[in-house]
N, C-alpha and C. Protein backbone atom coordinates (compact mmCIF):
# COMPACT_ATOMS: atom_id res chain seq x y z
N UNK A 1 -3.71 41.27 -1.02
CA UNK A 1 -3.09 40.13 -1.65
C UNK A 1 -2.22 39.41 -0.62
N UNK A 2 -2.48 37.97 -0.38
CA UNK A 2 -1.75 37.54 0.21
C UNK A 2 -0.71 36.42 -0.14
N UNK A 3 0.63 36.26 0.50
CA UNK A 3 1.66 35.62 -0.11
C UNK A 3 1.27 34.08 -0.67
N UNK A 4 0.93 33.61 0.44
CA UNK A 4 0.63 31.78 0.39
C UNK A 4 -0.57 31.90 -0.95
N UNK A 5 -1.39 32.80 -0.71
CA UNK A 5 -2.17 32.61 -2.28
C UNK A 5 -1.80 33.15 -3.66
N UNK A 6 -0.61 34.01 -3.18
CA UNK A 6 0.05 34.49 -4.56
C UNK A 6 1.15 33.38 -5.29
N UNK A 7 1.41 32.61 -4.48
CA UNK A 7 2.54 31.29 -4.80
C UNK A 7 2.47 30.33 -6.11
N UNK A 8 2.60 30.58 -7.21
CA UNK A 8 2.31 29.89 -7.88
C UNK A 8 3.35 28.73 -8.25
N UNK A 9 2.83 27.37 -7.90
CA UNK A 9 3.96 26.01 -7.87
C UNK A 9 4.89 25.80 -8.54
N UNK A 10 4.26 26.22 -9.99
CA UNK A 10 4.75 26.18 -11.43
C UNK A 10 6.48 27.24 -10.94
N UNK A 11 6.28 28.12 -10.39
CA UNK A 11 7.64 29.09 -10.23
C UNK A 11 8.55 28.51 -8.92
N UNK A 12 8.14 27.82 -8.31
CA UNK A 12 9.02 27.19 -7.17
C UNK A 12 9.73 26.39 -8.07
N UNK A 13 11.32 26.57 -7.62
CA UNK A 13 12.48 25.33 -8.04
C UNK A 13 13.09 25.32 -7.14
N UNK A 14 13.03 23.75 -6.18
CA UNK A 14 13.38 23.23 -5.19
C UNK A 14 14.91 22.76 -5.53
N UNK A 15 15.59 22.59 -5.08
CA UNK A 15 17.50 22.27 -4.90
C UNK A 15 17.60 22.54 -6.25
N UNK A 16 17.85 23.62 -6.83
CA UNK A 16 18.13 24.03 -8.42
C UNK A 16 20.08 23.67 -8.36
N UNK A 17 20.09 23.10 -9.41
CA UNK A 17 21.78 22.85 -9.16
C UNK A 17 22.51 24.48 -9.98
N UNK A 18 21.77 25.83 -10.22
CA UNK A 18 22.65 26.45 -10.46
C UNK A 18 23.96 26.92 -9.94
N UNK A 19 25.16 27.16 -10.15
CA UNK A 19 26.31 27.04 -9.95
C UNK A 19 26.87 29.08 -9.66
N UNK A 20 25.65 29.71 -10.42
CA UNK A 20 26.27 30.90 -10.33
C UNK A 20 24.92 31.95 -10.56
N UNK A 21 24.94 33.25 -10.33
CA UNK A 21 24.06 33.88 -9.92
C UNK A 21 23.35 34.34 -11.25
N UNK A 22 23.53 34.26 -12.43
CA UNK A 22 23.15 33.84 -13.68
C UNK A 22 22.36 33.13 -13.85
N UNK A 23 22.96 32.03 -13.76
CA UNK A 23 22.36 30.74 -13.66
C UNK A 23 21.06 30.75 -12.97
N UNK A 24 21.44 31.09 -11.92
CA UNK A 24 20.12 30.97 -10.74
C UNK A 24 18.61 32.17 -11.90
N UNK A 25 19.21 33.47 -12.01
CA UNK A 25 18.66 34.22 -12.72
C UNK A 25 17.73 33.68 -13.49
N UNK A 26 18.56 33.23 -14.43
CA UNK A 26 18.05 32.50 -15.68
C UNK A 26 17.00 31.34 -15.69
N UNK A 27 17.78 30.34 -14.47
CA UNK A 27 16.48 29.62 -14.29
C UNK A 27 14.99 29.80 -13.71
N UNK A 28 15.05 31.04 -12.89
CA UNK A 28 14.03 31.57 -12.57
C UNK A 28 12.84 31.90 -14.02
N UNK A 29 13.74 32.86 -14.06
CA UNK A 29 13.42 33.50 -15.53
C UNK A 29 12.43 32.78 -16.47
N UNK A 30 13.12 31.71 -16.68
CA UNK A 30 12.41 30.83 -17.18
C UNK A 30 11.14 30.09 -17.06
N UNK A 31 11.33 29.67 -15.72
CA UNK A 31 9.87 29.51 -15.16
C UNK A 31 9.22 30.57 -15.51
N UNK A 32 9.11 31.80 -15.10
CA UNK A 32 8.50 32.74 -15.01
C UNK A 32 7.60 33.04 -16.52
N UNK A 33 8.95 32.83 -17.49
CA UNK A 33 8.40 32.66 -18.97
C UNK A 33 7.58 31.90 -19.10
N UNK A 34 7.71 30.95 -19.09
CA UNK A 34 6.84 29.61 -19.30
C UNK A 34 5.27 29.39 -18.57
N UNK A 35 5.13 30.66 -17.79
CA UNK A 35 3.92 30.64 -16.51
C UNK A 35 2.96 31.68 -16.99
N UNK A 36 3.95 32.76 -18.30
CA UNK A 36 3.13 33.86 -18.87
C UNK A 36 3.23 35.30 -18.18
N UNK A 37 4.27 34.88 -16.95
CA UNK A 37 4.45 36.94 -16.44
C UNK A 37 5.42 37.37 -17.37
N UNK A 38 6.33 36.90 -18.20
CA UNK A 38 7.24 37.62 -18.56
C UNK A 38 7.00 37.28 -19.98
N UNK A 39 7.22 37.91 -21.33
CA UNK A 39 7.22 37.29 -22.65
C UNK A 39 8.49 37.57 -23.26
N UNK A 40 8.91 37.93 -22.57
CA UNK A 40 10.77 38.42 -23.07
C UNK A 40 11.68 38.01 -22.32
N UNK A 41 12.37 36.71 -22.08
CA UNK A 41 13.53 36.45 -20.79
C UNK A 41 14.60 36.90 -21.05
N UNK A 42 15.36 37.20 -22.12
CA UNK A 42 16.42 38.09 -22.30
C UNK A 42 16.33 39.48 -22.16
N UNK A 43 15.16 40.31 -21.97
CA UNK A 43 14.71 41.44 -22.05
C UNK A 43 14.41 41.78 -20.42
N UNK A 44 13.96 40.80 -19.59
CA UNK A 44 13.90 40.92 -18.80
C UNK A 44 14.94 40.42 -17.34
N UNK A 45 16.02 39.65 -18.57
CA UNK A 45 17.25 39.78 -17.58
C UNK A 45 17.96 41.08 -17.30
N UNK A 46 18.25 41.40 -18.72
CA UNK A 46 18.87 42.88 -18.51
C UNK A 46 17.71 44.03 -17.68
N UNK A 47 16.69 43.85 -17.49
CA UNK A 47 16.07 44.71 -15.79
C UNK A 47 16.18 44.24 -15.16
N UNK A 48 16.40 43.07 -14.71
CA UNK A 48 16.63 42.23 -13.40
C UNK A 48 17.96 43.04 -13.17
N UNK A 49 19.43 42.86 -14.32
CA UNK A 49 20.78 43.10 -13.80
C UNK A 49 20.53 44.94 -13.80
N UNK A 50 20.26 45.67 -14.73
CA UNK A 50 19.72 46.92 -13.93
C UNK A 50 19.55 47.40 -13.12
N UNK A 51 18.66 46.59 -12.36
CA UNK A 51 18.23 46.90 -10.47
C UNK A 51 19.30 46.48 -9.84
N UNK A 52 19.97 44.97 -10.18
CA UNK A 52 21.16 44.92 -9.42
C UNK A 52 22.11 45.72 -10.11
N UNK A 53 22.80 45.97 -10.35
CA UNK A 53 23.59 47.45 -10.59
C UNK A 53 23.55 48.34 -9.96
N UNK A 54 21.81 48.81 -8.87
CA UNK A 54 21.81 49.93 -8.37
C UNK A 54 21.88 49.71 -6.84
N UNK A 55 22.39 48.56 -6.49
CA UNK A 55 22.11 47.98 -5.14
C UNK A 55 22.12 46.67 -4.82
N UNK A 56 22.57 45.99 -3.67
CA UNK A 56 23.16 44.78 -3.54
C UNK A 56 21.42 44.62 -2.60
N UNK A 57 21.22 43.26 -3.40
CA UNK A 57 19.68 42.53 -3.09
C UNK A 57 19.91 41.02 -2.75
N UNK A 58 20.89 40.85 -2.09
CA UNK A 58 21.74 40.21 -1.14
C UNK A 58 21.01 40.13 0.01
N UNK A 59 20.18 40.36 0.85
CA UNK A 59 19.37 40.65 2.34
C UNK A 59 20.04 39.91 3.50
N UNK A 60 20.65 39.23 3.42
CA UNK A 60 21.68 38.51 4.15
C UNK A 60 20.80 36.71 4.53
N UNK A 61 21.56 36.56 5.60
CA UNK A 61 21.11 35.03 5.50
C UNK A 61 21.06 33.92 4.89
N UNK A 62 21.76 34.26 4.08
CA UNK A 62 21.31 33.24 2.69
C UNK A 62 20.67 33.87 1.38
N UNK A 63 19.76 34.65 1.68
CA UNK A 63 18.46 34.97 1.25
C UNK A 63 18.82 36.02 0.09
N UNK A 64 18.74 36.23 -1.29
CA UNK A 64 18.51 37.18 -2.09
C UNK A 64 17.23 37.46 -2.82
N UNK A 65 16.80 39.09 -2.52
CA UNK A 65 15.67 39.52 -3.31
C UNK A 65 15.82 40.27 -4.34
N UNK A 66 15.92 39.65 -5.87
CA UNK A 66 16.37 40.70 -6.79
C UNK A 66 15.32 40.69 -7.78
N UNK A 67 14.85 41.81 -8.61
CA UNK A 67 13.93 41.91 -9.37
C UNK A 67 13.77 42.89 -10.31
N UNK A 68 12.98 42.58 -11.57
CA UNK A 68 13.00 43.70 -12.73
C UNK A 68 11.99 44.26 -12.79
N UNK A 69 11.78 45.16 -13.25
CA UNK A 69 10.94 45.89 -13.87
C UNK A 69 10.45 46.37 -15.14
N UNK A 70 9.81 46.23 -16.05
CA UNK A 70 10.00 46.50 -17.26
C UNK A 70 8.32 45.94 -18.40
N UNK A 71 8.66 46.32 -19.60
CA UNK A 71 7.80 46.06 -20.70
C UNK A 71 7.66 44.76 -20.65
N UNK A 72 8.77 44.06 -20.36
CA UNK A 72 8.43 42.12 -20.67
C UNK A 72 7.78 41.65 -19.33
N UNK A 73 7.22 42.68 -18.77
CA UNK A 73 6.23 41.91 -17.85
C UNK A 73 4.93 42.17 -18.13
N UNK A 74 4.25 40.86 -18.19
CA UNK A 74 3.10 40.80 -19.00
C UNK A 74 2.08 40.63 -17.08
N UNK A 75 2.00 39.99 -16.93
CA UNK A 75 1.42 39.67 -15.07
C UNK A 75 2.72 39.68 -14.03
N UNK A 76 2.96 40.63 -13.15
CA UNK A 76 3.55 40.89 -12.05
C UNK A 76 3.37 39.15 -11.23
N UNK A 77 4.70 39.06 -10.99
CA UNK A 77 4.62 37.54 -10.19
C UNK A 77 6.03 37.38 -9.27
N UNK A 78 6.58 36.24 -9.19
CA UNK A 78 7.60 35.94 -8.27
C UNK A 78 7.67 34.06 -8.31
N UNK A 79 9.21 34.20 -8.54
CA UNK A 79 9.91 32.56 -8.62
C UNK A 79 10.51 32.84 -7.74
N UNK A 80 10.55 31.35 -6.90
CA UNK A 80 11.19 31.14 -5.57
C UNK A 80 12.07 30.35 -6.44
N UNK A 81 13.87 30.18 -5.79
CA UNK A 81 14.32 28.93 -6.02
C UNK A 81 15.17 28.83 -4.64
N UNK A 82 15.23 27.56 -4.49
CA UNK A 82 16.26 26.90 -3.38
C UNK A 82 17.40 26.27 -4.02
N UNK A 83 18.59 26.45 -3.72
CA UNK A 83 19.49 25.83 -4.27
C UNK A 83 20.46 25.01 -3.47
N UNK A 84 20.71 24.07 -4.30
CA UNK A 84 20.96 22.70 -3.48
C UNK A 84 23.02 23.23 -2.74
N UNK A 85 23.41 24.05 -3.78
CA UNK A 85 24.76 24.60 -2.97
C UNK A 85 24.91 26.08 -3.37
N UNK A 86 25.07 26.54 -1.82
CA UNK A 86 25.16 28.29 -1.95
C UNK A 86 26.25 28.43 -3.43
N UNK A 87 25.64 29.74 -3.84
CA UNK A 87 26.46 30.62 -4.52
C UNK A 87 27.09 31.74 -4.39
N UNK A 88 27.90 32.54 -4.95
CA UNK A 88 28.08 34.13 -4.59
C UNK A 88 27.38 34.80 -5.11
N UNK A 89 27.18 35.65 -4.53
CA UNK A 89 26.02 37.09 -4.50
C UNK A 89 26.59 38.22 -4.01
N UNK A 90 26.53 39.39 -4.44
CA UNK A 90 26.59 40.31 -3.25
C UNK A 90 25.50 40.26 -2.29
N UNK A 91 25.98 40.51 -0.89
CA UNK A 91 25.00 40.34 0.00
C UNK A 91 25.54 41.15 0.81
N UNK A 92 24.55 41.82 1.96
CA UNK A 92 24.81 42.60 2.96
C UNK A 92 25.99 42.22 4.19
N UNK A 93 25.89 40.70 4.56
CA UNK A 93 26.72 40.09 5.33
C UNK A 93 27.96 39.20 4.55
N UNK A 94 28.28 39.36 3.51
CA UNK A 94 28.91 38.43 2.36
C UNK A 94 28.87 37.12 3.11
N UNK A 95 27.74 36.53 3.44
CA UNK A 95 27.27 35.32 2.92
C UNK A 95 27.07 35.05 1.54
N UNK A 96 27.48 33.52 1.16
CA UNK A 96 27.15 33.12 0.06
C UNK A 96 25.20 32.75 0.13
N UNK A 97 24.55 32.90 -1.15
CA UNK A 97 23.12 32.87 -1.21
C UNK A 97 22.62 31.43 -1.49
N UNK A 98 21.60 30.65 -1.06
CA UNK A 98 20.36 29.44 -0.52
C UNK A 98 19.44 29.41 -1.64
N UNK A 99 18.99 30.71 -0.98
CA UNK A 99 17.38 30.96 -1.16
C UNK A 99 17.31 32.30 -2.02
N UNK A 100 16.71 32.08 -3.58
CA UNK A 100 16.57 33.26 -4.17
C UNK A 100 15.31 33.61 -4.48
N UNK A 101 14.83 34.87 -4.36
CA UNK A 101 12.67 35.29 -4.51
C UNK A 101 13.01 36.44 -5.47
N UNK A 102 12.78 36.09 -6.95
CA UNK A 102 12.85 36.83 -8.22
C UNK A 102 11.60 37.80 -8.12
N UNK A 103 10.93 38.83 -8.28
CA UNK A 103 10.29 39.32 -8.17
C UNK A 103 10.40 40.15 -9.63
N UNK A 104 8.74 39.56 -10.40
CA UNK A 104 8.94 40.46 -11.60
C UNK A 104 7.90 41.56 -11.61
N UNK A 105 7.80 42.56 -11.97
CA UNK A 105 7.24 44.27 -11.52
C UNK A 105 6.70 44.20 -12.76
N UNK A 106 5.34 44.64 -13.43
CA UNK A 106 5.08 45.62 -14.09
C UNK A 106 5.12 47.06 -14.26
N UNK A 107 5.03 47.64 -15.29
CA UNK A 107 5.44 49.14 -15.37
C UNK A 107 4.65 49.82 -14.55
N UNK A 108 3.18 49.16 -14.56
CA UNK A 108 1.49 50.05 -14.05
C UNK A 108 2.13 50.26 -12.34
N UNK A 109 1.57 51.10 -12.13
CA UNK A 109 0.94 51.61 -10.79
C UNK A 109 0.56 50.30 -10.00
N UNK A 110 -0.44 49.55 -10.53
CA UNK A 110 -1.09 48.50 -9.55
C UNK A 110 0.11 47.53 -9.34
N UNK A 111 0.85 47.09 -10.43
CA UNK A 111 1.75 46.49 -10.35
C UNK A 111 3.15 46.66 -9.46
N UNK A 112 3.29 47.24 -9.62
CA UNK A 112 4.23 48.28 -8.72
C UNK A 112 3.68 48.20 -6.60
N UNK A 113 2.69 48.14 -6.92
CA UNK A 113 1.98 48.54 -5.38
C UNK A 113 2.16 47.05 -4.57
N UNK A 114 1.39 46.40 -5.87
CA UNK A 114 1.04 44.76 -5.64
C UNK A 114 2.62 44.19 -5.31
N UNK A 115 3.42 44.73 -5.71
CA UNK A 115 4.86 44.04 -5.40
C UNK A 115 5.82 44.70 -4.37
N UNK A 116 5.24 45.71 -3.94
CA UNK A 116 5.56 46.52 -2.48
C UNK A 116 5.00 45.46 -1.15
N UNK A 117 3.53 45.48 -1.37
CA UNK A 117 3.08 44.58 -0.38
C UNK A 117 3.45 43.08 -0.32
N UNK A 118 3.74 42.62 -1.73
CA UNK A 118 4.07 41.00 -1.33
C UNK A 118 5.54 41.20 -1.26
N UNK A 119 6.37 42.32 -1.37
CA UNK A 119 8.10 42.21 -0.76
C UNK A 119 7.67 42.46 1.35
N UNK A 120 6.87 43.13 1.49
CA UNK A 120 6.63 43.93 2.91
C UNK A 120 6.58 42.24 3.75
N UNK A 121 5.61 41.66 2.64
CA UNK A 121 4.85 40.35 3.40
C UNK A 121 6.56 38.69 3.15
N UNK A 122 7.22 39.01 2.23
CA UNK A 122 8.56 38.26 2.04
C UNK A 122 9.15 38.07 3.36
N UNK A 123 9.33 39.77 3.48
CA UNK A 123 10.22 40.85 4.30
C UNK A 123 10.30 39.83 5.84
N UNK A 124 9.18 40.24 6.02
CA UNK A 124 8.52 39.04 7.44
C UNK A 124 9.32 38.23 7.30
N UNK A 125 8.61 37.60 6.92
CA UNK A 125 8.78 35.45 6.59
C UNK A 125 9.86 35.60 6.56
N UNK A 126 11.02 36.24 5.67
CA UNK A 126 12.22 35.88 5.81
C UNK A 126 13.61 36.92 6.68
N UNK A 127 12.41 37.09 7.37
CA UNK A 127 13.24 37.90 8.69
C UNK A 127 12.82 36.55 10.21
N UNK A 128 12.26 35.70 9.88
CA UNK A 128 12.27 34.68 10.67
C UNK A 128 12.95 33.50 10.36
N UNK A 129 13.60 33.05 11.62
CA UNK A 129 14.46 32.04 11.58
C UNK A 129 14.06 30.80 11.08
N UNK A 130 12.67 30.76 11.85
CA UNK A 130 12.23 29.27 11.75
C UNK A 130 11.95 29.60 10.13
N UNK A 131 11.33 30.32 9.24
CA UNK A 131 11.14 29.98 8.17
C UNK A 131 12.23 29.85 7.26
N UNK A 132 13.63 30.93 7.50
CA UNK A 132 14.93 30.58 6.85
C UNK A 132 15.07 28.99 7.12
N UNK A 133 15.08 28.62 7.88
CA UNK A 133 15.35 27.21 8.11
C UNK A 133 14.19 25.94 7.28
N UNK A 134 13.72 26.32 7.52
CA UNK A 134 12.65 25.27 6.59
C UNK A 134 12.73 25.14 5.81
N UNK A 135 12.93 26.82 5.01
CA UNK A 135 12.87 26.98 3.23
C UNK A 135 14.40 25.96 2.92
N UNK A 136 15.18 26.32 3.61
CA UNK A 136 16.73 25.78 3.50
C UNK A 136 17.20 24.38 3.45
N UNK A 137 16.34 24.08 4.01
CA UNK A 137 16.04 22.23 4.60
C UNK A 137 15.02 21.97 3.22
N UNK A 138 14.12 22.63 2.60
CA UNK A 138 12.83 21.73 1.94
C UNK A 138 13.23 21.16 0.78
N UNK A 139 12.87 20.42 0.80
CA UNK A 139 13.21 19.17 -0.29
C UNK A 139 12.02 18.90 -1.20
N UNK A 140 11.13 19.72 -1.38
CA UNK A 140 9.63 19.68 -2.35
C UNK A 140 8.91 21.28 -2.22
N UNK A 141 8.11 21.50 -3.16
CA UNK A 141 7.03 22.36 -3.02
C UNK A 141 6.71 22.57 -1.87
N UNK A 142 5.99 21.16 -2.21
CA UNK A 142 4.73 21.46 -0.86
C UNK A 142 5.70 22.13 0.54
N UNK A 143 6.78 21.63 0.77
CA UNK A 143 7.82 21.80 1.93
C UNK A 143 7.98 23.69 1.96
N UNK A 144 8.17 24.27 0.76
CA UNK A 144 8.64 25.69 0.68
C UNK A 144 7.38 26.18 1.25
N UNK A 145 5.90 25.52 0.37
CA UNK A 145 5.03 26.64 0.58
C UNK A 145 4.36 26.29 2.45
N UNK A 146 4.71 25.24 2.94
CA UNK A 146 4.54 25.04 3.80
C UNK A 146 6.03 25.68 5.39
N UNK A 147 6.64 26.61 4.57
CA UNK A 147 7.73 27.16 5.53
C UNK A 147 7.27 28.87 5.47
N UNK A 148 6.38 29.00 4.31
CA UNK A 148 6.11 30.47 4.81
C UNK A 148 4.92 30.74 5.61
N UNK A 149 4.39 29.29 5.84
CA UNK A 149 2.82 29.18 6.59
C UNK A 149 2.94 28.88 7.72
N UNK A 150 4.61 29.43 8.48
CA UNK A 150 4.80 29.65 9.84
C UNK A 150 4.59 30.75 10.62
């Protein structure tokens, strides 16, 4: 499975004006609802805040990777959002967070695997500068999915 073909547009939200890490949550969330991986967004906030509870998904840079696991995932997927002004997060470097990659898990085995390899393949991309920078700067879709195709 590869990232650029796992991207679905519908879950990108380019300069999201959320204000707080909720917020950001939530609007993900939503997409995500609305796209058919999740059928429960309140059900699947509380696994999202779960996982964060057990660990700061903060990665530094800007960059947070936080994600649930659970029954209200109907298709394993992932919402990107960019946000137009950092927020607080816990993060490894207490930087305030940019760039957030929601990652929603099914319970299954495959699901689980499938979201090992597209965090491994994130992992990359946003361990490079030039793509922190692009994603940070993009002002459209096309701009995000065209910063991990560096």
């Amino acid at each position: 499975m590869d990232l650029i073909s796992s991207i679905n547009t519908q879950n990108i939200l380019v300069n999201n004006d959320a204000k707080t890490k909720d917020e950001a949550l939530r609007n993900i969330i939503h997409s995500l609802y609305l796209t058919g991986n999740v059928t429960d967004e309140e059900l699947f906030l509380k696994d999202v805040y779960a996982r964060e509870a057990e660990g700061v998904t903060g990665i530094g840079n800007g960059v947070a990777i936080p994600h649930g696991k659970g029954s209200s995932v109907v298709e394993p997927g992932f919402g990107i959002a960019t946000l137009t002004d950092p927020i607080e997060w816990e993060s490894l470097d207490d930087e305030k967070i940019k760039i957030v990659v929601l990652f929603a898990v099914s319970d299954s085995k495959e699901g689980a695997e499938q979201h090992l390899r597209l965090l491994s393949q994130f992992a990359r991309k946003l361990g490079n500068d030039d793509v922190l920078a692009a994603l940070k700067e993009a002002k459209n879709i096309d701009e995000v999915i065209e910063a991990f195709e560096v």
